[in-house]
N, C-alpha and C. Protein backbone atom coordinates (compact mmCIF):
# COMPACT_ATOMS: atom_id res chain seq x y z
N UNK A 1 0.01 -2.09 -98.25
CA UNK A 1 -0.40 -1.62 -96.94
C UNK A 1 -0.80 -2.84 -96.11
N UNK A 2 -0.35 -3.04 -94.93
CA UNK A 2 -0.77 -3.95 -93.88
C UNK A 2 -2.32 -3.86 -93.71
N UNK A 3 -2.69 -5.01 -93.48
CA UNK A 3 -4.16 -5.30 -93.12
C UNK A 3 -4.32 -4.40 -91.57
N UNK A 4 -3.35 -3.81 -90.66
CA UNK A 4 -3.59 -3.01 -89.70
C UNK A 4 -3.95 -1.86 -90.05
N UNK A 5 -3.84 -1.20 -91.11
CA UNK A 5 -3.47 -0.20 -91.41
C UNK A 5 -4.74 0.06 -92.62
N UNK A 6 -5.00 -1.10 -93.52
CA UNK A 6 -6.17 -0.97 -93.64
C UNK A 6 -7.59 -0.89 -92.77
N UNK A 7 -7.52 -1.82 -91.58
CA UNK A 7 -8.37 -1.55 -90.94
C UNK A 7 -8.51 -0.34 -90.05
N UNK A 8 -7.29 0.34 -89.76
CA UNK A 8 -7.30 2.03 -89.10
C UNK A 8 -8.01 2.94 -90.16
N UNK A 9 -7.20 3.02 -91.03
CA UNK A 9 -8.07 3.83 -92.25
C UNK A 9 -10.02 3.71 -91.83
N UNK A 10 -10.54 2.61 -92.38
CA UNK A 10 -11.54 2.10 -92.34
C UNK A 10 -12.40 2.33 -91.12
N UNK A 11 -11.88 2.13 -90.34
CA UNK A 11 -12.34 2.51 -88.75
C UNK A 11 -12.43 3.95 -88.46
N UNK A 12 -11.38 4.75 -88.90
CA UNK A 12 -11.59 5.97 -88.43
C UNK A 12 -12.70 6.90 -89.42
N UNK A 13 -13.07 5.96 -90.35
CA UNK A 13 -14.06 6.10 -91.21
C UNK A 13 -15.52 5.73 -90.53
N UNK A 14 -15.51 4.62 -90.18
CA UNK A 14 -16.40 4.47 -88.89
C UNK A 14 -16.79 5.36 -88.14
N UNK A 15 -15.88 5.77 -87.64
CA UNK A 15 -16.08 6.95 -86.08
C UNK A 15 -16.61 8.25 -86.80
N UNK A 16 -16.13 8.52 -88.38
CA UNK A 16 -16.50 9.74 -88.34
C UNK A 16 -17.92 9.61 -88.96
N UNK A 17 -17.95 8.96 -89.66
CA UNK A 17 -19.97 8.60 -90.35
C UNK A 17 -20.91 8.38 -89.27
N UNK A 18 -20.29 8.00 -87.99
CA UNK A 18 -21.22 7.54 -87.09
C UNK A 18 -21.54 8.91 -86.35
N UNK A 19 -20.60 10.00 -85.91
CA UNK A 19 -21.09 11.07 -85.65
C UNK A 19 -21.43 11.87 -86.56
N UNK A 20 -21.40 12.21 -87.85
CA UNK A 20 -22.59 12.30 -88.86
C UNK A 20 -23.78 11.87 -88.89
N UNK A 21 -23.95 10.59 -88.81
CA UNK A 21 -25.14 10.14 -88.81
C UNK A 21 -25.70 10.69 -87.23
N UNK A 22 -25.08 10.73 -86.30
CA UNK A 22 -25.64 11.33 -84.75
C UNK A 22 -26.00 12.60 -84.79
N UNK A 23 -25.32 13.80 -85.69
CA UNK A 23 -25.73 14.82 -85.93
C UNK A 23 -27.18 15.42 -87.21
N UNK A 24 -26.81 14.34 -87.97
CA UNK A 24 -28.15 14.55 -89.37
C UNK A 24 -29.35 13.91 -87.91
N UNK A 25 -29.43 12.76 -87.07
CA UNK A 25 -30.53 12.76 -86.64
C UNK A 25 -30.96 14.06 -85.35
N UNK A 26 -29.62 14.27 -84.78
CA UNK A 26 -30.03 15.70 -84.07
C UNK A 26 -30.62 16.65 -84.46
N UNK A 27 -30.54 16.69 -85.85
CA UNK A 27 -30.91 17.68 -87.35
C UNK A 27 -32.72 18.15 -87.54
N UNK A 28 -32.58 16.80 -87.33
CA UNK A 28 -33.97 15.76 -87.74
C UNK A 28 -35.31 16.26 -86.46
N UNK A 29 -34.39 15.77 -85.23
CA UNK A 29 -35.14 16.35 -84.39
C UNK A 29 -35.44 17.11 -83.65
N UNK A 30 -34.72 18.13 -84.06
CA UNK A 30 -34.45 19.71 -83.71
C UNK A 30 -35.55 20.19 -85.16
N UNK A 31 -35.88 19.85 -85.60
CA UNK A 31 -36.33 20.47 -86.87
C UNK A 31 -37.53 21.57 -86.79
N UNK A 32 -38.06 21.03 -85.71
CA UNK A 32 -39.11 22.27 -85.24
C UNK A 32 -39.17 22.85 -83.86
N UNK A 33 -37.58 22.79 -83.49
CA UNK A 33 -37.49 23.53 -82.08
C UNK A 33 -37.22 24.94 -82.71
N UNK A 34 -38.48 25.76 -82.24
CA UNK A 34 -37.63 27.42 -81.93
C UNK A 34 -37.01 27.97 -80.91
N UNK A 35 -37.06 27.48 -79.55
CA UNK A 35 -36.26 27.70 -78.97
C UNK A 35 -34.70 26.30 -78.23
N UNK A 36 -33.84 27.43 -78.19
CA UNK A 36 -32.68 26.25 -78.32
C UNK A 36 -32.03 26.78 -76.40
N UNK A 37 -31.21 26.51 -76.26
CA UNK A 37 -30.49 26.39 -74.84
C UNK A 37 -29.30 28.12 -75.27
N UNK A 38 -28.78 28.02 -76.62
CA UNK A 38 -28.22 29.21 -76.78
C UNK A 38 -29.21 30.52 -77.41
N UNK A 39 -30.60 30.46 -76.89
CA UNK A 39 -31.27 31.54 -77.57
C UNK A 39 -31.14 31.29 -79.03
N UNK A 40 -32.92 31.64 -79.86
CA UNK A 40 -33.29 31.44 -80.60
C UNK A 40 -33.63 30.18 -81.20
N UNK A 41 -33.30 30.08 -82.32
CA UNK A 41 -34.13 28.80 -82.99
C UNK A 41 -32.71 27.32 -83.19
N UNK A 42 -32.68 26.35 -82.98
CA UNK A 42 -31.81 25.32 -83.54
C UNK A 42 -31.21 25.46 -84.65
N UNK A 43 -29.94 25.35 -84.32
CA UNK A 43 -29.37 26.19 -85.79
C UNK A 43 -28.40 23.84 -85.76
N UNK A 44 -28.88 23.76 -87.62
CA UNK A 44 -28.35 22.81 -87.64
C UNK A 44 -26.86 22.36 -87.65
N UNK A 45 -26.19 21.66 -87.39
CA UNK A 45 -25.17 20.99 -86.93
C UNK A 45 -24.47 20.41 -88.63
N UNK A 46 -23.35 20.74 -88.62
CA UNK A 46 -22.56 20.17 -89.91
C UNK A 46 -21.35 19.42 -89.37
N UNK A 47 -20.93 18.50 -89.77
CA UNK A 47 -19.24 17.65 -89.41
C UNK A 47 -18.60 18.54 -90.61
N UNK A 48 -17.12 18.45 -90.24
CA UNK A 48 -16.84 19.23 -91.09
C UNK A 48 -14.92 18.07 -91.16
N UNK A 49 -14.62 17.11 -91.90
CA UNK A 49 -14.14 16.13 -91.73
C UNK A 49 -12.71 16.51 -92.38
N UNK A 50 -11.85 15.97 -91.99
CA UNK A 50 -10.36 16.37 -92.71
C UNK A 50 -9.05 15.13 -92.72
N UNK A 51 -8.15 14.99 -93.60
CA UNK A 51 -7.37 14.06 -93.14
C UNK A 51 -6.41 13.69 -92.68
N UNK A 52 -5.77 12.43 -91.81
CA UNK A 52 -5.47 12.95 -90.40
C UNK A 52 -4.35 11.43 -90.56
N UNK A 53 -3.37 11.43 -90.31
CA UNK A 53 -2.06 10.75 -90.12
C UNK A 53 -2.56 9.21 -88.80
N UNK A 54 -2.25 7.99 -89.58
CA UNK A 54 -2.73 6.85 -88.37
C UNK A 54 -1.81 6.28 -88.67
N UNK A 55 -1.47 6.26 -86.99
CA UNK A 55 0.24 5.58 -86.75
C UNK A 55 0.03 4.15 -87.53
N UNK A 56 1.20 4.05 -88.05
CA UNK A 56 1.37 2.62 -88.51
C UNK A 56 2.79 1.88 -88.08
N UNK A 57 3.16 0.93 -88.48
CA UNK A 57 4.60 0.20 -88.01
C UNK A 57 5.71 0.50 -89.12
N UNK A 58 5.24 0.33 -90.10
CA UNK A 58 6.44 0.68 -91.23
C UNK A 58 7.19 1.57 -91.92
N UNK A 59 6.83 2.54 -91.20
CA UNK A 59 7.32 4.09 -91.60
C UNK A 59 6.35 4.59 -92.87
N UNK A 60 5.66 3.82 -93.39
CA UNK A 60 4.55 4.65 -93.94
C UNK A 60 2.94 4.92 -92.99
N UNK A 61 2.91 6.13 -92.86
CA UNK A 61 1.52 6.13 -92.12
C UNK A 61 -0.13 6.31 -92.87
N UNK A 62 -0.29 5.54 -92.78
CA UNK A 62 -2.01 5.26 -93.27
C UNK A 62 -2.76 6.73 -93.40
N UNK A 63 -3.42 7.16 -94.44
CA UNK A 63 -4.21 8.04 -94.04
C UNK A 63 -5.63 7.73 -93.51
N UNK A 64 -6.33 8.73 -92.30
CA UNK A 64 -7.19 8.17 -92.50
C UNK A 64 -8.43 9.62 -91.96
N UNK A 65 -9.16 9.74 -91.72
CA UNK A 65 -10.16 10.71 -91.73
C UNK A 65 -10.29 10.78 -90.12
N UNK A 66 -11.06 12.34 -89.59
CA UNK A 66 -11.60 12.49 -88.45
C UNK A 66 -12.57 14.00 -88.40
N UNK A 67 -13.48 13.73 -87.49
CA UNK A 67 -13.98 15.31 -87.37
C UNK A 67 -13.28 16.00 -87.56
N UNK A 68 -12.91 17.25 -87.72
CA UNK A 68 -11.88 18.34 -87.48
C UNK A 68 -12.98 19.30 -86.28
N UNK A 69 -14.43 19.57 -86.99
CA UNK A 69 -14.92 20.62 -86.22
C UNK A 69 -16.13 19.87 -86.17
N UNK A 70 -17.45 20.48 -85.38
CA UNK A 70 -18.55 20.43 -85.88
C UNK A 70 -19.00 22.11 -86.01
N UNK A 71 -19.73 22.41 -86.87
CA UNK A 71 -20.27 24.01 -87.43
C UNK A 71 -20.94 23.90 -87.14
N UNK A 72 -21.70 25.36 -86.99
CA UNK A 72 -23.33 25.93 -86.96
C UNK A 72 -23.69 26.52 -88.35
N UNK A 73 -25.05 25.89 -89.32
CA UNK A 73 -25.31 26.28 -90.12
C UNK A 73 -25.52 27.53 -89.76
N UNK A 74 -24.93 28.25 -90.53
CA UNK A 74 -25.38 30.32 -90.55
C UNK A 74 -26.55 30.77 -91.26
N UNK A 75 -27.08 30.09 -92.15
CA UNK A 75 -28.69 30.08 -93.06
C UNK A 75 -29.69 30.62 -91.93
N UNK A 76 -30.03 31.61 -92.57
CA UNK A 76 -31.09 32.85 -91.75
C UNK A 76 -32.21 32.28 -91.43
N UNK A 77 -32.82 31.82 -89.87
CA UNK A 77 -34.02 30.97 -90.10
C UNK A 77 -35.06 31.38 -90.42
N UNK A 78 -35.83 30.20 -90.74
CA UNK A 78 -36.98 30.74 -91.23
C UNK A 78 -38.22 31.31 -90.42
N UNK A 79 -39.05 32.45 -91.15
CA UNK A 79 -39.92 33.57 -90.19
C UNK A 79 -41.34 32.76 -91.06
N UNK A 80 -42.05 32.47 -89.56
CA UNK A 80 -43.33 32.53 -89.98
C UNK A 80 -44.15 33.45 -88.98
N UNK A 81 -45.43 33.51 -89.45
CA UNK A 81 -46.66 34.38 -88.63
C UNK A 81 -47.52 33.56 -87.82
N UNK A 82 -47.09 33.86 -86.84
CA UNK A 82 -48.23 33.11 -85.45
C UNK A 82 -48.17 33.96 -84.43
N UNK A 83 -49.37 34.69 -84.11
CA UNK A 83 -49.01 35.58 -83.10
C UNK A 83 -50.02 35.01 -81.91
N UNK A 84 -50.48 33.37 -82.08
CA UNK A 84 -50.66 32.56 -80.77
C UNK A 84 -49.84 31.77 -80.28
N UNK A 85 -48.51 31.81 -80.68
CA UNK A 85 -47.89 31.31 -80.34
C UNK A 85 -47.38 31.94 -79.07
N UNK A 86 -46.68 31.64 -77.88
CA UNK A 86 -46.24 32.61 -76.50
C UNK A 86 -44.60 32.75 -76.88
N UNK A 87 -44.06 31.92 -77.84
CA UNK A 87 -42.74 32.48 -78.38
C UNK A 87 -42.54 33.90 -79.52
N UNK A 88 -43.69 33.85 -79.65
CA UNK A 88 -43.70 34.87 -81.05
C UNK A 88 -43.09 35.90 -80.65
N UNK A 89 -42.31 36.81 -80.72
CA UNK A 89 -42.47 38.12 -81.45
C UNK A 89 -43.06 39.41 -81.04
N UNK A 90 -42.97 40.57 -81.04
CA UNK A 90 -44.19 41.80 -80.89
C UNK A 90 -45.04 41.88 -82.43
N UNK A 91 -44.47 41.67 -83.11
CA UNK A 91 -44.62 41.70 -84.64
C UNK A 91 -45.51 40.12 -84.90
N UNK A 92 -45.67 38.96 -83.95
CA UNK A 92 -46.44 38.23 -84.20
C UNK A 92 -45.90 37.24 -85.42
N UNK A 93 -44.26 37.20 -85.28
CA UNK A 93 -43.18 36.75 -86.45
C UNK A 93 -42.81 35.01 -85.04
N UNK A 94 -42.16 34.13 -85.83
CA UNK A 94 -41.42 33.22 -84.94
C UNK A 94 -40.43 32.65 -85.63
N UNK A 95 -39.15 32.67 -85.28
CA UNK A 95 -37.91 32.12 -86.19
C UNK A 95 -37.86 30.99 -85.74
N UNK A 96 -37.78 29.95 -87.16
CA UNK A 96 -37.85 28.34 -86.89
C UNK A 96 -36.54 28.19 -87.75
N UNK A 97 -35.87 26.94 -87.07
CA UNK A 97 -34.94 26.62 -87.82
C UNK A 97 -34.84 26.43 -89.29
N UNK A 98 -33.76 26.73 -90.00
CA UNK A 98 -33.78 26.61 -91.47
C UNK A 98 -33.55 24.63 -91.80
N UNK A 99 -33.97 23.82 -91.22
CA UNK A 99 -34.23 22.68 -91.90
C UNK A 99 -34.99 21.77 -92.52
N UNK A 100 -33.70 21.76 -93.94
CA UNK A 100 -35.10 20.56 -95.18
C UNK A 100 -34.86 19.83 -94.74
N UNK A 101 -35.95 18.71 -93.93
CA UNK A 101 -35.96 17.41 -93.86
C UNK A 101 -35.61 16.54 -94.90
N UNK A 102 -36.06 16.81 -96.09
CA UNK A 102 -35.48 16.01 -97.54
C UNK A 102 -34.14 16.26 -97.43
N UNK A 103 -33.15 16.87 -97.36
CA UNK A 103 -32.06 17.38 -97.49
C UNK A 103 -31.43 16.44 -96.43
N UNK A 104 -32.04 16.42 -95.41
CA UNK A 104 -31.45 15.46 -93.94
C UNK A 104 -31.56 14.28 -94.27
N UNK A 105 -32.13 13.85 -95.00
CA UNK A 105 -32.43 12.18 -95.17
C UNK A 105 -31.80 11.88 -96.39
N UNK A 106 -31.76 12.74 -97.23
CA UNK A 106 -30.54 12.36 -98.11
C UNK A 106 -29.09 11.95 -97.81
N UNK A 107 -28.88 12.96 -97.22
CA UNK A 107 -27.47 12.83 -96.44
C UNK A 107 -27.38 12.10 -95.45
N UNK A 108 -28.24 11.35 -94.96
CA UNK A 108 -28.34 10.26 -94.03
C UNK A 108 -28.47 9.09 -94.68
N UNK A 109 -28.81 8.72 -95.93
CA UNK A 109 -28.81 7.95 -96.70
C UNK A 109 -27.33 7.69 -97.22
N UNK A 110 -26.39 8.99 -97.59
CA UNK A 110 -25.14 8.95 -98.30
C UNK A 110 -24.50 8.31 -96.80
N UNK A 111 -24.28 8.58 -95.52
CA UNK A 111 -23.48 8.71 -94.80
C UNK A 111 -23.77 7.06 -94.32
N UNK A 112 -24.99 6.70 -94.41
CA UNK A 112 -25.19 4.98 -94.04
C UNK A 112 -24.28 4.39 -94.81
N UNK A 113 -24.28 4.62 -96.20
CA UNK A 113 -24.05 4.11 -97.13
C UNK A 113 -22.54 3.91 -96.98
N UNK A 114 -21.87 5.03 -96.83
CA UNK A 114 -20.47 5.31 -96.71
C UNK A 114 -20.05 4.27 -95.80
N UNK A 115 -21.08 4.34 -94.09
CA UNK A 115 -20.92 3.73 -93.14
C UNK A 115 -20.71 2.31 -93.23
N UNK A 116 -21.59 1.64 -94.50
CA UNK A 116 -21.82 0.17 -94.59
C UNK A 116 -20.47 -0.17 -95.82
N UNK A 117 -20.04 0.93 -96.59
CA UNK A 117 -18.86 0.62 -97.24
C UNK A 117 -17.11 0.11 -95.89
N UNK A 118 -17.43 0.64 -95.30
CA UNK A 118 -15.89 1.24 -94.58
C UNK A 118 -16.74 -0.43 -93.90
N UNK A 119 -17.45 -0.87 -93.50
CA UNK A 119 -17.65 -2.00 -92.20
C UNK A 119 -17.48 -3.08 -93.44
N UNK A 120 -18.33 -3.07 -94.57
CA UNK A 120 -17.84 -3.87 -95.69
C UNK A 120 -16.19 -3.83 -95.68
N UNK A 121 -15.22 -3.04 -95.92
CA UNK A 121 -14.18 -3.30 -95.98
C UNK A 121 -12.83 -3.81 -95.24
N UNK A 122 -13.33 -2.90 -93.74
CA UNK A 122 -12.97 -4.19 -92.62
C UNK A 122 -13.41 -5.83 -92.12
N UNK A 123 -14.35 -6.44 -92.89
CA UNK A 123 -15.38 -7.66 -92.56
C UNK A 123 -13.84 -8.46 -94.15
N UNK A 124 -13.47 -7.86 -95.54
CA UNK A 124 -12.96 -8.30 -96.55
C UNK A 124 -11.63 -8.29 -95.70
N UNK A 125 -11.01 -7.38 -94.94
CA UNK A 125 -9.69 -7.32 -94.50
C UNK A 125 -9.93 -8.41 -93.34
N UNK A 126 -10.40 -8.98 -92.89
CA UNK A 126 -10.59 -10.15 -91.91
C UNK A 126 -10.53 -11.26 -92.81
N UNK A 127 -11.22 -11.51 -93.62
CA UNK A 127 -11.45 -12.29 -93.98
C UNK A 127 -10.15 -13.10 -94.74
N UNK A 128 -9.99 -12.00 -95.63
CA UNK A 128 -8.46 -12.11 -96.06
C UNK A 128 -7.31 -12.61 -95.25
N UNK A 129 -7.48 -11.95 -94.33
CA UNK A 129 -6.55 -12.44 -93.04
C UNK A 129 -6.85 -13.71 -92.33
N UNK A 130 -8.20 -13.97 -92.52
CA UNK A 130 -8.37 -15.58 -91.96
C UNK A 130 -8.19 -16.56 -93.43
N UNK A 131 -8.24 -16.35 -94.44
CA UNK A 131 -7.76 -16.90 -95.55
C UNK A 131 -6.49 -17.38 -95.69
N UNK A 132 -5.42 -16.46 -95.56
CA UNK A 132 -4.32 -16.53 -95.25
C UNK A 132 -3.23 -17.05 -94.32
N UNK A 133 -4.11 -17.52 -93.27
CA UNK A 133 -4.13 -18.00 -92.12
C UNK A 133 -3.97 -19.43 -92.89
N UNK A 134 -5.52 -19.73 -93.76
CA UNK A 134 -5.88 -21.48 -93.39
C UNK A 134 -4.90 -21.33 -94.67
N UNK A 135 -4.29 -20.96 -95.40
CA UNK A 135 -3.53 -21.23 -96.45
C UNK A 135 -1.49 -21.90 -95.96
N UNK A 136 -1.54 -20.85 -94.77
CA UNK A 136 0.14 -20.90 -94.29
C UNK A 136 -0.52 -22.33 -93.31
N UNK A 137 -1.38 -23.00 -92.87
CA UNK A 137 -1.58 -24.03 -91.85
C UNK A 137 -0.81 -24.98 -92.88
């Protein structure tokens, strides 16, 4: 595979961890909104990623990843009792979003990680390529 073609792969790996990581922190700080802009409580945000054909020159095309969607978690939120609250309820109930913060920071941990692999592997495909360079001088 061409070093172009490695770096498309890699990149479009980029783009998609980075709106992951934009959505786990939307996650994060939505975590105790009950009310949202579409009625009710913040319902969390999932990428939902698939793989996706990157033009290349040689008649083989690179695979490489992209959003496909972003989802709405469907997990029933969670009911607590506050009936001082002015959002509550007649019943004195308030639906808060269903998010584990532990759960968010995990997966913000995997998706850095992923993130710093794919930038690791375009920084080796440069390098290689400037190697190769001082080798043909």
């Amino acid at each position: 595979m061409p070093i172009q073609g490695i770096v498309g792969v890699a990149s479009s790996a980029l783009s998609a961890q980075s709106l992951r990581l934009t959505l786990i922190a939307q996650n994060l700080a939505n975590a105790d909104s009950v009310a949202s802009p579409d009625g009710g409580p913040y319902q969390r945000r999932i990428p939902v990623f698939e793989a996706t054909s990157l033009p290349g020159g040689d008649g083989e095309d690179p695979i490489g990843v992209k959003v496909a969607a972003v989802l709405r978690d469907q997990t029933p939120p969670r009911v607590t009792h506050d009936p001082s609250n002015p959002l509550a309820d007649a019943s004195g109930n308030i639906a808060q979003p269903s998010i584990n913060p532990v759960l968010e920071m995990v997966d913000m941990m995997q998706a850095s990680r992923s993130y710093e692999a794919n930038l690791s592997t375009i920084q080796t495909a440069n390098n290689v390529a400037l190697k190769t360079i001082d080798i043909l001088k």
